[in-house]
N, C-alpha and C. Protein backbone atom coordinates (compact mmCIF):
# COMPACT_ATOMS: atom_id res chain seq x y z
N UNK A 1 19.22 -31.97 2.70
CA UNK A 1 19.31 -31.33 4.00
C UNK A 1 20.08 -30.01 3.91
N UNK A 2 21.62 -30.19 2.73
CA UNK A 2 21.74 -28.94 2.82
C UNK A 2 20.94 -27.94 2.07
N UNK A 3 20.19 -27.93 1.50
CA UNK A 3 18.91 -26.58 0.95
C UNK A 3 17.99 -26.22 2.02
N UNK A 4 17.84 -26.87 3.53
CA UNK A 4 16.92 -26.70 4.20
C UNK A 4 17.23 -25.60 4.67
N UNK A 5 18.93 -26.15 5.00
CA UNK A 5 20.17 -25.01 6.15
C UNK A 5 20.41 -23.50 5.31
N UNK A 6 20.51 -24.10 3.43
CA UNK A 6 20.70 -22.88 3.17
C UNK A 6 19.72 -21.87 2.90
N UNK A 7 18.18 -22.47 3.19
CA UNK A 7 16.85 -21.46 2.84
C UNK A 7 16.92 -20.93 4.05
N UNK A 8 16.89 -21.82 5.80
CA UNK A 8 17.07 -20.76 6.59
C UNK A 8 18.13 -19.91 6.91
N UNK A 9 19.00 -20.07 6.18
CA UNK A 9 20.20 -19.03 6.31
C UNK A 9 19.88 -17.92 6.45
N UNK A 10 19.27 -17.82 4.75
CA UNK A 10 18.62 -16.97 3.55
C UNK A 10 17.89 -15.88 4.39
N UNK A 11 17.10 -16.27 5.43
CA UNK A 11 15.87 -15.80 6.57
C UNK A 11 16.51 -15.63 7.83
N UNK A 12 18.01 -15.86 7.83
CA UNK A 12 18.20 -15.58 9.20
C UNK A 12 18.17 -14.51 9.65
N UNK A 13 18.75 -13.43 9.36
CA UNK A 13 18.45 -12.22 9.97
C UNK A 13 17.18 -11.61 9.78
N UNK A 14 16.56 -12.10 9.27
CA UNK A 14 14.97 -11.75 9.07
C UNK A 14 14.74 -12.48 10.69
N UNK A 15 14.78 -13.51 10.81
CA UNK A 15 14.29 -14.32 11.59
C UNK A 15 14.71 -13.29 13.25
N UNK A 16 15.97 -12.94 13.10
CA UNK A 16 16.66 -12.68 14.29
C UNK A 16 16.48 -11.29 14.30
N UNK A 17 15.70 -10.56 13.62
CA UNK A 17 15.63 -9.02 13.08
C UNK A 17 17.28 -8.25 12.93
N UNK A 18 18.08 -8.93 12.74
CA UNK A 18 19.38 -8.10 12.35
C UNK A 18 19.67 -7.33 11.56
N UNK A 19 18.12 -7.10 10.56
CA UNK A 19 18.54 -6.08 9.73
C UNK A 19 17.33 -4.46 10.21
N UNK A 20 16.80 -4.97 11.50
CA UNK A 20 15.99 -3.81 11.75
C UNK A 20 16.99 -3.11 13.14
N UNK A 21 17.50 -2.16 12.85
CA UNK A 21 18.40 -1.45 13.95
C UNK A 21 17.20 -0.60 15.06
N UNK A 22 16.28 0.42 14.40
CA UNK A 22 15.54 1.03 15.81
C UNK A 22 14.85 0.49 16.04
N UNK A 23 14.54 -0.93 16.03
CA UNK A 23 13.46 -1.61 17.18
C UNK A 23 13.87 -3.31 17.63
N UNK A 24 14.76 -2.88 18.20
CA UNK A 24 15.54 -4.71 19.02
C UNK A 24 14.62 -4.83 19.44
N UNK A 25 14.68 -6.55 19.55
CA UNK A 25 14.00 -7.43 20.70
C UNK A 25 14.46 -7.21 21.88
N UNK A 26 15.79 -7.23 21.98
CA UNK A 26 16.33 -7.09 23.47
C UNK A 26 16.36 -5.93 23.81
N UNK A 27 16.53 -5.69 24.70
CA UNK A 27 17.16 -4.84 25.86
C UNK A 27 16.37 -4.74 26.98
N UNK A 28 15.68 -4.07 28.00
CA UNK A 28 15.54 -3.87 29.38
C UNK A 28 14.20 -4.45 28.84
N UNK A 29 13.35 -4.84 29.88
CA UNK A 29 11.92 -5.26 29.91
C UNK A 29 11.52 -4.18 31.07
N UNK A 30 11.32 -2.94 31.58
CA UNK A 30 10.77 -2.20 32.99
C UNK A 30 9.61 -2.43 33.31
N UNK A 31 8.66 -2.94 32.00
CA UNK A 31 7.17 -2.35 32.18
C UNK A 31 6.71 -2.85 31.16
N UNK A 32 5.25 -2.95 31.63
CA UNK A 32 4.40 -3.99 30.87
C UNK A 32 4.45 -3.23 29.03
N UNK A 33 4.81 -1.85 29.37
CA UNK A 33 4.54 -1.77 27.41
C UNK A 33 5.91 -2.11 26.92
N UNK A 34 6.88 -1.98 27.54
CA UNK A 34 7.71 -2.88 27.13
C UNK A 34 7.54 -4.28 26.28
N UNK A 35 7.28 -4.73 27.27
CA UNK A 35 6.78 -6.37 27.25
C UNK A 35 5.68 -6.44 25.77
N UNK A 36 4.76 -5.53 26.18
CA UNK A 36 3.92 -5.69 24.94
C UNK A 36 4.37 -5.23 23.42
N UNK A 37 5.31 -3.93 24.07
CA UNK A 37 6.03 -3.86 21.98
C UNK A 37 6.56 -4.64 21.71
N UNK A 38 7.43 -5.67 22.63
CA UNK A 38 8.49 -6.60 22.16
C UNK A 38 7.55 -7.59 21.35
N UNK A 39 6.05 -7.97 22.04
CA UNK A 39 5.60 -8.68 21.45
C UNK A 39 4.53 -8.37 20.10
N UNK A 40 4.45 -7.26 20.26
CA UNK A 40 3.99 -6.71 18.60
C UNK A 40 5.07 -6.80 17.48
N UNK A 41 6.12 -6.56 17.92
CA UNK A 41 7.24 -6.47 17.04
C UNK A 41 7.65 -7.70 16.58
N UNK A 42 7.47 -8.45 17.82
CA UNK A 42 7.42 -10.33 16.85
C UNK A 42 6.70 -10.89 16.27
N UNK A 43 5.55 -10.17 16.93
CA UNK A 43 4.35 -10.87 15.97
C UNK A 43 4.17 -10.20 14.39
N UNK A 44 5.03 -8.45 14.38
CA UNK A 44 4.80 -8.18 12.89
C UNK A 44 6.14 -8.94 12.20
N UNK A 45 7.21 -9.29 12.44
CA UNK A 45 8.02 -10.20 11.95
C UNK A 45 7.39 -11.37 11.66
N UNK A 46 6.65 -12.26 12.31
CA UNK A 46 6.21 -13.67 12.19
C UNK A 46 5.27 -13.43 10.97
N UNK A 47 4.61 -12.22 10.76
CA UNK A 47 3.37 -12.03 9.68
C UNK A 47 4.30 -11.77 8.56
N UNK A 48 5.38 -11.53 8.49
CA UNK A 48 6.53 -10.82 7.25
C UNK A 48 6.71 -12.16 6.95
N UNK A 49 7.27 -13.06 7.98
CA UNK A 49 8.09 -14.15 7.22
C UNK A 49 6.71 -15.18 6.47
N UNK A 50 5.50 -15.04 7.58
CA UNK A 50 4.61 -16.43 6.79
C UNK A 50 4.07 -15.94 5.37
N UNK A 51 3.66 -15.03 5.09
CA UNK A 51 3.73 -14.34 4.02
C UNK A 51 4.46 -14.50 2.63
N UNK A 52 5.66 -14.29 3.21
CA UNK A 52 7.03 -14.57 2.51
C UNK A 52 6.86 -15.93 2.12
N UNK A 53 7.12 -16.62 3.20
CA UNK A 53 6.97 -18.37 3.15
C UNK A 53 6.20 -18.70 1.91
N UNK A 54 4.66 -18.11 2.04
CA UNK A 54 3.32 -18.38 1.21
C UNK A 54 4.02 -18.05 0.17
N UNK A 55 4.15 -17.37 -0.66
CA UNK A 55 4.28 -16.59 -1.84
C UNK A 55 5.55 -17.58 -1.94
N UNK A 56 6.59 -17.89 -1.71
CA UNK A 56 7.69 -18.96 -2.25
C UNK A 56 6.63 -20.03 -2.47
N UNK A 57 6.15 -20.87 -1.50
CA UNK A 57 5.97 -21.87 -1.72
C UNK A 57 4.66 -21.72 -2.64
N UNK A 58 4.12 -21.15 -3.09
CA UNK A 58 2.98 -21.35 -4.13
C UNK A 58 4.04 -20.88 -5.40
N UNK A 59 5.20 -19.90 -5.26
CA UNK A 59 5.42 -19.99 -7.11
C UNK A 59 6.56 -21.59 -6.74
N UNK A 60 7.41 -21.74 -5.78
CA UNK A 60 8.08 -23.27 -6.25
C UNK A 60 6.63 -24.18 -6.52
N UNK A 61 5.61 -24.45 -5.96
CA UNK A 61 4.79 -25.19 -6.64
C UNK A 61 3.97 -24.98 -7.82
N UNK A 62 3.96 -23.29 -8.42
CA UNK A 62 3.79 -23.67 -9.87
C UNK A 62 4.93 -23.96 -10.83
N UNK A 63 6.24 -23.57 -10.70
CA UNK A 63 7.54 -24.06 -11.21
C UNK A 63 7.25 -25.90 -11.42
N UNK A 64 7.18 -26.48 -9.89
CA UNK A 64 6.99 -28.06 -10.24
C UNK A 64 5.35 -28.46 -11.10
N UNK A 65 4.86 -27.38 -10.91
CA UNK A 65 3.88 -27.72 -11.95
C UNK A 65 4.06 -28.08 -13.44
N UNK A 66 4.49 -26.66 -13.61
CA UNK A 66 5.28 -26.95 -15.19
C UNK A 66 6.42 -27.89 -15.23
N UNK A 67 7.26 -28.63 -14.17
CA UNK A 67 8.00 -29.16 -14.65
C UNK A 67 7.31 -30.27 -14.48
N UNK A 68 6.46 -30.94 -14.16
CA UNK A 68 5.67 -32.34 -14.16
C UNK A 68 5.00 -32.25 -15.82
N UNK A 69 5.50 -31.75 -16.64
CA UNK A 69 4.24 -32.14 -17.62
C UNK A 69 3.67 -33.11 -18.16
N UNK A 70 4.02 -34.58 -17.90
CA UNK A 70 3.81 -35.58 -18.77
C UNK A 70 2.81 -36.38 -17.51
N UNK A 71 3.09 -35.97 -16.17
CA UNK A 71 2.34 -36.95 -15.59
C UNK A 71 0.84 -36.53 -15.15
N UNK A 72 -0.06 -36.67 -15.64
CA UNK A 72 -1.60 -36.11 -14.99
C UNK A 72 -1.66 -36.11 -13.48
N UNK A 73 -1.71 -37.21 -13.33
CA UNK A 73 -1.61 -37.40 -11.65
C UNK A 73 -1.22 -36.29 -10.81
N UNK A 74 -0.09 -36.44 -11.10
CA UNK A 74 0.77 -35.90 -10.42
C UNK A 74 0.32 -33.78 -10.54
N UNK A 75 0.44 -33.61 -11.63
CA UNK A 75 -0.31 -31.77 -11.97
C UNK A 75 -1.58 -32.08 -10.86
N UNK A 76 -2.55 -33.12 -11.26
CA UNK A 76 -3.65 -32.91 -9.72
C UNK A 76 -3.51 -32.84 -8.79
N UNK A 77 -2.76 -33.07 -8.34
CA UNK A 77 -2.16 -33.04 -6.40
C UNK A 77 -1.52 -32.07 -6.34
N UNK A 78 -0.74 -31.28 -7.68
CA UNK A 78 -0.01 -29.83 -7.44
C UNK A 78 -0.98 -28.78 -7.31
N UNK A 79 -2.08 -29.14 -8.06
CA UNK A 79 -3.02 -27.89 -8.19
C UNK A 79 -3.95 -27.92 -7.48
N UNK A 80 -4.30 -29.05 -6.82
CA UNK A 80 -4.95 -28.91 -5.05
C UNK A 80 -4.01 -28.11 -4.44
N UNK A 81 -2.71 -28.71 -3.97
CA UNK A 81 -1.75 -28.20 -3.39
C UNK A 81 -1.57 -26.71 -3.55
N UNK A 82 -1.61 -25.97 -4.63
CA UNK A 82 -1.85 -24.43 -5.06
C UNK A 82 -2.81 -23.85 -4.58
N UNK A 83 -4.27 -24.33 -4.76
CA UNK A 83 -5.21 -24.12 -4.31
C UNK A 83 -5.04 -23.90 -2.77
N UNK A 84 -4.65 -24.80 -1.97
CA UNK A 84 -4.66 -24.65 -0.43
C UNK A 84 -3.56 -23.86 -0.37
N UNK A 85 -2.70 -23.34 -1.00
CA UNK A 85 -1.59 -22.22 -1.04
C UNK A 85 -2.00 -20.74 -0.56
N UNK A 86 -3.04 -20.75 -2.17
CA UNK A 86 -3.70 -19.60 -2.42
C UNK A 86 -5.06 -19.47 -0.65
N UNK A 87 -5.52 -20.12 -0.53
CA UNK A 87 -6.56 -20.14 0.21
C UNK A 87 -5.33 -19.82 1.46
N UNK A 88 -4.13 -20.44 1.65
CA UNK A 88 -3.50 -20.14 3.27
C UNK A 88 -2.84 -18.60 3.19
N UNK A 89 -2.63 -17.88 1.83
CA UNK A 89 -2.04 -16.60 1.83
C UNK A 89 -3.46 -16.27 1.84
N UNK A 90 -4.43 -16.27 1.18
CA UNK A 90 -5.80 -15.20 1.70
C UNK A 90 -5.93 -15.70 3.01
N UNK A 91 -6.17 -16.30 3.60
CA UNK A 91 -6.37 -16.26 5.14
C UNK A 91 -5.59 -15.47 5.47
N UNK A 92 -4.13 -15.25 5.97
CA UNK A 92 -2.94 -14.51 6.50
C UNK A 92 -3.11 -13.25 6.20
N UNK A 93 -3.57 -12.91 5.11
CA UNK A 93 -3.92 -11.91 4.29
C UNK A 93 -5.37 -10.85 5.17
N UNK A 94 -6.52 -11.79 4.61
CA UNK A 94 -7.75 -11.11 5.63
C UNK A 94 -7.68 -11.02 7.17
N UNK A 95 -6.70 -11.88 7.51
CA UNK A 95 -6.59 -11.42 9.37
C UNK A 95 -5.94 -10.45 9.49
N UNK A 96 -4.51 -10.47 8.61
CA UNK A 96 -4.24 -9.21 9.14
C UNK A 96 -4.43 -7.78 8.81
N UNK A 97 -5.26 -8.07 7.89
CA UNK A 97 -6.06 -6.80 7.04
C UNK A 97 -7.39 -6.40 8.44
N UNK A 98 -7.79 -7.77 8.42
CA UNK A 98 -8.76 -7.35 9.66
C UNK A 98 -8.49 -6.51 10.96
N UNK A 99 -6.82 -7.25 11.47
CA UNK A 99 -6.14 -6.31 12.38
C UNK A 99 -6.20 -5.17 12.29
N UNK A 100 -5.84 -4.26 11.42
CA UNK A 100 -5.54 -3.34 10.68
C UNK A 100 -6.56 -2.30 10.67
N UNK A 101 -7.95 -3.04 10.41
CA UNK A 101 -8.95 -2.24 10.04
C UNK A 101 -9.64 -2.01 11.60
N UNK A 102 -9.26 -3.25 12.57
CA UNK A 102 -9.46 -2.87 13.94
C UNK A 102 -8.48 -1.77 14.71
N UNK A 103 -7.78 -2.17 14.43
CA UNK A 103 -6.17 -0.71 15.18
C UNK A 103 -6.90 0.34 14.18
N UNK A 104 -6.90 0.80 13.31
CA UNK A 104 -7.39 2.10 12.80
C UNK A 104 -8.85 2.78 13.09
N UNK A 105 -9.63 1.69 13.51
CA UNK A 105 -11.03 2.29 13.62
C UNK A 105 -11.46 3.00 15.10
N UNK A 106 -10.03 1.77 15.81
CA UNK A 106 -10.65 2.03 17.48
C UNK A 106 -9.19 3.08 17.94
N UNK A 107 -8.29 3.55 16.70
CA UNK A 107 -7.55 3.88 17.27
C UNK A 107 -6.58 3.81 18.39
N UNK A 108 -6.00 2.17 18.00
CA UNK A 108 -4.82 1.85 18.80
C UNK A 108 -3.46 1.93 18.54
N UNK A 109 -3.54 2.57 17.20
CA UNK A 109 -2.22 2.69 17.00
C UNK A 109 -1.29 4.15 17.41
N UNK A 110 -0.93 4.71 16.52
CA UNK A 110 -0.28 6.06 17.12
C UNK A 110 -1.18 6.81 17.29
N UNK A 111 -1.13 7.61 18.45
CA UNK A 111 -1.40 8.66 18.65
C UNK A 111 -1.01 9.96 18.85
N UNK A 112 0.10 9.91 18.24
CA UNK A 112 0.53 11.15 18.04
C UNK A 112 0.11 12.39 16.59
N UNK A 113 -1.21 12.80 16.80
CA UNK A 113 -1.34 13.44 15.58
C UNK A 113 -1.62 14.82 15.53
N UNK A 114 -0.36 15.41 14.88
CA UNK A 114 0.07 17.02 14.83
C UNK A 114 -1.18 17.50 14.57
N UNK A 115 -0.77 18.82 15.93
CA UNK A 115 -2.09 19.38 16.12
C UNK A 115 -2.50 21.02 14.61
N UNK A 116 -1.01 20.92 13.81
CA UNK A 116 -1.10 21.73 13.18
C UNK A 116 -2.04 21.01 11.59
N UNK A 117 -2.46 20.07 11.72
CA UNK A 117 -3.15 19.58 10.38
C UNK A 117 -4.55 19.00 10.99
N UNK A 118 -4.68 18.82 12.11
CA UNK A 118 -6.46 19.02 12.18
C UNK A 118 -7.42 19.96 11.50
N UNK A 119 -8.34 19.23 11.21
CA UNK A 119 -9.15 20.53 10.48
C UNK A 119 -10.00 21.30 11.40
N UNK A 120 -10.17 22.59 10.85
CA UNK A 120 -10.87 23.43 12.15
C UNK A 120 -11.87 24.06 11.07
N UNK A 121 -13.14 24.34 12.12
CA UNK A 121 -14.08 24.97 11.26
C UNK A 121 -13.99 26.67 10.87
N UNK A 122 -14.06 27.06 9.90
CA UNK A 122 -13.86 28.50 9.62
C UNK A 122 -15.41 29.18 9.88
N UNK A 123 -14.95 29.94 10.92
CA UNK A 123 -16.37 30.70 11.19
C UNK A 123 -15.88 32.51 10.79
N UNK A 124 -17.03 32.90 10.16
CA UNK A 124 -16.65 34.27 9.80
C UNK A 124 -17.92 35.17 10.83
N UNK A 125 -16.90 36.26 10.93
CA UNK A 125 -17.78 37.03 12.34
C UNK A 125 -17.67 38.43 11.66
C-alpha cells in the first residue's frame, strides 16, 4: 500500500498541475471560454498522465517478464498482458493524433497568425 501512496505522490503535482504556472485551473470562471479552456487544459493533462501511465506499465511488465524466467505460464499471461499494453498506448496514441489532425485541418486552434509571414503573390508590372 505504501508504493501505491508513493507512485501517486510521484504524479502529484502533475496531477494538480503545480508545476504549470501560466495556465491554472482555478481562478474566475466569467464565460463560457473560460469554462471551456479550463476544460481543454484537463483534458491535455489527463492525455499526459495516461500516456505516462502506459509506457510505465508496459516497461514494469517487461521487467516482470524477464524476471519470471523459469515459469512458462506465467511469461504467457505477461505477454498477452504487453500486448493489450501496446494495443491501449496505440489507441491513446491514434485518438489523439486524430484530435490533432482535426484542430489543424479545420483550424481550431490558434489563430493568431502574423500577418508578416503570409505568403503573397509577386506580381511584376
Amino acid at each position: 500500500m505504501k508504493k501505491i501512496f508513493a507512485f501517486l505522490g510521484f504524479f502529484a503535482p502533475v496531477i494538480t498541475m503545480a508545476q504549470v504556472a501560466s495556465a491554472p485551473i482555478t481562478g474566475t470562471l466569467s464565460n463560457a471560454d473560460d469554462v471551456v479552456g479550463m476544460i481543454i487544459r484537463i483534458f491535455n493533462v489527463a492525455i499526459y498522465v495516461l500516456i505516462s501511465a502506459a509506457v510505465v506499465y508496459l516497461v514494469w511488465l517487461i521487467v516482470k517478464y524477464f524476471l519470471s524466467a523459469s515459469d512458462s505460464e506465467k511469461k504467457g499471461a505477461i505477454l498477452s498482458q504487453i500486448g493489450f499494453g501496446i494495443l491501449g498506448l496505440f489507441i491513446i496514441l491514434s485518438i489523439w493524433g486524430l484530435v490533432n489532425i482535426l484542430v489543424r485541418t479545420f483550424n481550431f486552434g490558434n489563430n493568431n497568425v502574423p500577418t508578416d509571414r503570409i505568403p503573397r503573390a509577386i506580381i511584376n508590372r
